[in-house]
Protein backbone atom coordinates (compact mmCIF):
# COMPACT_ATOMS: atom_id res chain seq x y z
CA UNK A 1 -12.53 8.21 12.15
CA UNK A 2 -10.41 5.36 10.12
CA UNK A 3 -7.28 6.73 9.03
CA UNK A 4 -4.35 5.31 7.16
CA UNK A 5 -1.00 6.92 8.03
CA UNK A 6 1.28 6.23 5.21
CA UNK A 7 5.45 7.40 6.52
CA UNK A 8 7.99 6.87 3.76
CA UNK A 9 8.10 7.82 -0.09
CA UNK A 10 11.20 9.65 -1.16
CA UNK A 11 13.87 9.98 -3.91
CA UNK A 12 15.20 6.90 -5.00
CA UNK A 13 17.93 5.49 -7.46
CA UNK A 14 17.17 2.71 -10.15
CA UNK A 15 17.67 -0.38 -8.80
CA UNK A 16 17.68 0.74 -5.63
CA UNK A 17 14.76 -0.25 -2.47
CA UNK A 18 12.37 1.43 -0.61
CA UNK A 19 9.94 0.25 1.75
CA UNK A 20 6.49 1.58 2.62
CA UNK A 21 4.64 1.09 5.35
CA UNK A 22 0.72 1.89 6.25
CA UNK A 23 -0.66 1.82 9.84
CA UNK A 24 -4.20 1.90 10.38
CA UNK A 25 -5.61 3.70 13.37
CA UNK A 26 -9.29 4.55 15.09
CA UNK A 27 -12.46 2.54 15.80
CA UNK A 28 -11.06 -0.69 14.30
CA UNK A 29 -13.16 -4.03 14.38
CA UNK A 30 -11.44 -5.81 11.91
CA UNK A 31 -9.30 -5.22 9.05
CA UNK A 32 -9.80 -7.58 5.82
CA UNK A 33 -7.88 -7.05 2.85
CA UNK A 34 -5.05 -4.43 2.31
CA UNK A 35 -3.29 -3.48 -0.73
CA UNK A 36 -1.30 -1.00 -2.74
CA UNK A 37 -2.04 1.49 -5.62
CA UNK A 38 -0.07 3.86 -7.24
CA UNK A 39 -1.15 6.71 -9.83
CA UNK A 40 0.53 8.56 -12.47
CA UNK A 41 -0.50 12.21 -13.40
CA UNK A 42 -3.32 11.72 -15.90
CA UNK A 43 -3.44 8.36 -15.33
CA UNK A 44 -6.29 6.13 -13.56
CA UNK A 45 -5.49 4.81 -9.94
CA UNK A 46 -3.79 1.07 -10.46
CA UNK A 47 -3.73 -2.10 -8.08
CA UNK A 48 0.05 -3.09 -7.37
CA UNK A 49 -0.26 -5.90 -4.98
CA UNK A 50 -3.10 -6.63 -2.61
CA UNK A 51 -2.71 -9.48 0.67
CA UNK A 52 -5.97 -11.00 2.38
CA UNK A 53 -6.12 -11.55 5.99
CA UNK A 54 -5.07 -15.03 5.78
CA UNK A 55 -1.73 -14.33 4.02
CA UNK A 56 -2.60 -14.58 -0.22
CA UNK A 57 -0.69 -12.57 -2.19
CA UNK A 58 -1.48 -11.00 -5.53
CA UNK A 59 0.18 -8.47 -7.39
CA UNK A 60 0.42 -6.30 -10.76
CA UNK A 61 2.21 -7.97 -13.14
CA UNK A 62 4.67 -4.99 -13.79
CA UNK A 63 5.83 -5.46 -9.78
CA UNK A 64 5.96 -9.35 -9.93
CA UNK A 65 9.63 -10.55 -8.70
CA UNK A 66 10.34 -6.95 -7.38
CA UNK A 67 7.48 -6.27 -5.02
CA UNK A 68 6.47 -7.46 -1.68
CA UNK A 69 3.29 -6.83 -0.11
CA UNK A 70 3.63 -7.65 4.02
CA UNK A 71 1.08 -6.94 6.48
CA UNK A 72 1.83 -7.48 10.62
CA UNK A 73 -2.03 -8.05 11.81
CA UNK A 74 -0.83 -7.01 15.61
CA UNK A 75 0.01 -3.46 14.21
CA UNK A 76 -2.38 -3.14 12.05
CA UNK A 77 0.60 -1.74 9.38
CA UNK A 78 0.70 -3.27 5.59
CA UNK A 79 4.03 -2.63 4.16
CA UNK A 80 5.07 -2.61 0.39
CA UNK A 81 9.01 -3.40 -0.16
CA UNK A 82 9.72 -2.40 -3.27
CA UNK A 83 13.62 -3.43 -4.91
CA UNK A 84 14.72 -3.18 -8.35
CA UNK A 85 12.89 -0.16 -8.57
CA UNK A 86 12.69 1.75 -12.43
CA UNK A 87 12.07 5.26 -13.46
CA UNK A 88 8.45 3.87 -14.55
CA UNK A 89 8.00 3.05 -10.85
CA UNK A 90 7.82 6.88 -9.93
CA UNK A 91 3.77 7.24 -8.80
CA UNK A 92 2.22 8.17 -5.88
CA UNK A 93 1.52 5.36 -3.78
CA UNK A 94 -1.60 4.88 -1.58
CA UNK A 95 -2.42 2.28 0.80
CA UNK A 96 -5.83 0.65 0.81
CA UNK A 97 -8.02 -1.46 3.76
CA UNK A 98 -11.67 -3.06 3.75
CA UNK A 99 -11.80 -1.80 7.31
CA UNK A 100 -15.00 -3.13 10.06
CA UNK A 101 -15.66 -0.45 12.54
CA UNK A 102 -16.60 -0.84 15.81
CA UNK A 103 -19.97 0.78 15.19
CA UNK A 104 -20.72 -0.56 11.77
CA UNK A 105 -22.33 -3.58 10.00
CA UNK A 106 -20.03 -3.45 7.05
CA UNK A 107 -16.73 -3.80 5.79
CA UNK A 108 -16.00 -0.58 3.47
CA UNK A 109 -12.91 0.87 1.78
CA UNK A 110 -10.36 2.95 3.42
CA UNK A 111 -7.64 5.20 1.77
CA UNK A 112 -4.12 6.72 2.76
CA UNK A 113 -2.76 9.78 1.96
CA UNK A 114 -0.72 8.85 -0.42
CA UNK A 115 2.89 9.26 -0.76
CA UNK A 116 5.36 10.25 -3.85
CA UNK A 117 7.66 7.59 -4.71
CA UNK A 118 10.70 8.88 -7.25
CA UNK A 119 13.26 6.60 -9.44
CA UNK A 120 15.62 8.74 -10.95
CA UNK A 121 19.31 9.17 -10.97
């Protein structure tokens, strides 16, 4: 009953910023590690930044200086700011949580819905 409810995506200039965010909802114990992903047509799902629950921070080396992974623990929202952004940035990006349920022993992976991020002029 986990879901990830990811708002934002859109059409976007080079250069210009976007910021997504990802709230988790439902029968939520605890919430480990979040991260972002983003996929390409064709292409194999990729990490772009992940953030533990204490705060560490890693990311993709293609996002490094440009990306910032965020995550506000009393709203159980991650949020991805993304500036600079290039054409090579257009994906579809999904949010990710090791989510504990209420009714369950074990953390286990969680997806969003993904959302379609485009750089073009």
């Amino acid at each position: 009953q986990v879901q990830l409810v990811e708002p934002g995506g859109g059409l976007v200039q080079p250069a210009g910023s976007l910021r997504l965010s990802c709230a988790v909802s439902g029968n939520i114990f605890s919430i480990n590690t979040m991260g972002w992903y983003r996929q390409a047509p064709g292409k194999q799902r990729e990490l772009v930044a992940t953030i533990t629950s204490s705060g560490n921070t890693n990311y993709a080396d293609s996002v490094k200086g440009r990306f910032t992974i965020s995550r506000d623990n009393a709203k159980n929202t991650v949020y991805l700011q993304m500036n600079s952004l290039k054409p090579d940035d257009t994906e579809v990006y999904y949010c990710n949580g090791y989510i504990l349920t209420s009714g369950s022993g074990a953390y286990r992976a969680y997806w969003g819905q993904g959302n379609q991020v485009t750089v073009s002029s």
